[in-house]
Protein backbone atom coordinates (compact mmCIF):
# COMPACT_ATOMS: atom_id res chain seq x y z
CA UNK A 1 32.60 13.94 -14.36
CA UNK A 2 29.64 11.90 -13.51
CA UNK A 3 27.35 10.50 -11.03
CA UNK A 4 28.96 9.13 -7.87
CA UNK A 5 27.49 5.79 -5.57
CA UNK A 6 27.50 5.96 -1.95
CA UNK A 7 30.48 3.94 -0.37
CA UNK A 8 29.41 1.21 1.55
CA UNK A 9 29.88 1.97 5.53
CA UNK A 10 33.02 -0.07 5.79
CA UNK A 11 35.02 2.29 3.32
CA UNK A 12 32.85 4.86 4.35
CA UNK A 13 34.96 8.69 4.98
CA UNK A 14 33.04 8.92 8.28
CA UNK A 15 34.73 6.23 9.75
CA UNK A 16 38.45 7.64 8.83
CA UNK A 17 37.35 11.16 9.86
CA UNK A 18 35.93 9.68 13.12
CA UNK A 19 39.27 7.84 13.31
CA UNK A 20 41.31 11.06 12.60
CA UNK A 21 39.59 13.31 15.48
CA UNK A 22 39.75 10.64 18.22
CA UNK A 23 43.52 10.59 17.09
CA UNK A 24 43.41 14.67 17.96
CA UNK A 25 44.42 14.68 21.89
CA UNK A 26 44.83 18.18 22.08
CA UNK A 27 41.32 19.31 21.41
CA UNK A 28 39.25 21.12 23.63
CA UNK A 29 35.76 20.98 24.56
CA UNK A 30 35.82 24.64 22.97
CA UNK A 31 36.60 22.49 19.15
CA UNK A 32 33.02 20.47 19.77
CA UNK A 33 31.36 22.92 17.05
CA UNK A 34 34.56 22.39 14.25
CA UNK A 35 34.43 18.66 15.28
CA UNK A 36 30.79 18.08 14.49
CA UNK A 37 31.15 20.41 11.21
CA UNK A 38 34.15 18.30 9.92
CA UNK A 39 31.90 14.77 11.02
CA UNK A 40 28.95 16.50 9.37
CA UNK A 41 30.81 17.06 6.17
CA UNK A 42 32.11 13.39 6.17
CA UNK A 43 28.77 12.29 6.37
CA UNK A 44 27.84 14.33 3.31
CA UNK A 45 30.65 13.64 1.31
CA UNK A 46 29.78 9.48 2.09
CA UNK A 47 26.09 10.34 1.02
CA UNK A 48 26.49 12.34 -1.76
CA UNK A 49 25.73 11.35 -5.26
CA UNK A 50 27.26 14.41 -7.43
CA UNK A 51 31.26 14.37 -7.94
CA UNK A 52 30.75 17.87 -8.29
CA UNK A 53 28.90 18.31 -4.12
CA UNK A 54 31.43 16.13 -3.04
CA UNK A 55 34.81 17.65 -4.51
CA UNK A 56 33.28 20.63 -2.87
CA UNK A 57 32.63 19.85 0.70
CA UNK A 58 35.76 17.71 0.75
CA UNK A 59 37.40 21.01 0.25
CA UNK A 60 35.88 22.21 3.04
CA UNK A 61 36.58 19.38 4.86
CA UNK A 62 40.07 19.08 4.00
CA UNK A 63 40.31 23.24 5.75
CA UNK A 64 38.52 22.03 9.11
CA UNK A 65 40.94 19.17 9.34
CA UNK A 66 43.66 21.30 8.86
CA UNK A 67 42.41 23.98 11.20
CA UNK A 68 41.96 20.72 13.88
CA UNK A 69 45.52 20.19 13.55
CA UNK A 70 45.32 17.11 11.10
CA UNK A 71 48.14 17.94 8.97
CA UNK A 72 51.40 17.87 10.02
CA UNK A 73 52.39 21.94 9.01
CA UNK A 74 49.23 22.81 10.98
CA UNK A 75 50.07 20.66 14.13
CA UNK A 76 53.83 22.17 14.54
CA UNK A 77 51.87 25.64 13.89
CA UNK A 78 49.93 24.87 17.01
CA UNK A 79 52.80 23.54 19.21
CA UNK A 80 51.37 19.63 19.14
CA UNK A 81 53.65 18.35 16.86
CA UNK A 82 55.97 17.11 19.91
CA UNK A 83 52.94 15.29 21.56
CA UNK A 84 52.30 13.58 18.33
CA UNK A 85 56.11 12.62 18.20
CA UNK A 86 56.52 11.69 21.49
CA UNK A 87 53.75 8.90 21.14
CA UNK A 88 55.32 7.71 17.64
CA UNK A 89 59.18 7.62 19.76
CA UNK A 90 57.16 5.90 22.39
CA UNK A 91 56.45 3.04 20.00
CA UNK A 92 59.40 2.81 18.48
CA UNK A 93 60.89 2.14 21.65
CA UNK A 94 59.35 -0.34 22.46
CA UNK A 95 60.00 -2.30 19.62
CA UNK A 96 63.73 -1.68 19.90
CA UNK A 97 63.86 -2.92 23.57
């Protein structure tokens, strides 16, 4: 595949990860140690310079995300799928009224 360059910090995955987890309003204090693995493999992925590394931890990452609740199958799994939807109805009304 080749040699990947680091993305500079303004497309950088950190960022949208970062982004993701503050998005996450159900998680506990007890997720600190899953948060700072999925922020530790966005960091990686953003650094790395093999496509190789960073298909590989973005695997990884993609799981810890999931098991956060970042996908929508995993967030009805874990009964925050209405808290998610009742913040997206929110908005809507508001633009309707």
């Amino acid at each position: 595949m080749g040699t990947l360059h680091p993305l500079p910090p303004s497309q950088a995955l950190l960022g949208a990860v970062t982004a993701a987890i503050e998005a996450m309003t159900w998680l506990e204090p007890a997720d600190g140690a899953m948060v700072a693995l999925a922020l530790d493999y966005a960091r990686r992925i953003d650094a790395a310079t093999d496509d190789k590394a960073a298909g590989y931890i973005g695997q990884n990452l993609s799981g810890v995300l999931r098991a956060l609740g970042g996908a929508p199958a995993e967030r009805k799994a874990l009964g925050v799928e209405e808290q998610v939807a009742g913040k997206l109805a929110a908005l809507r009304g508001r633009r309707s009224s």
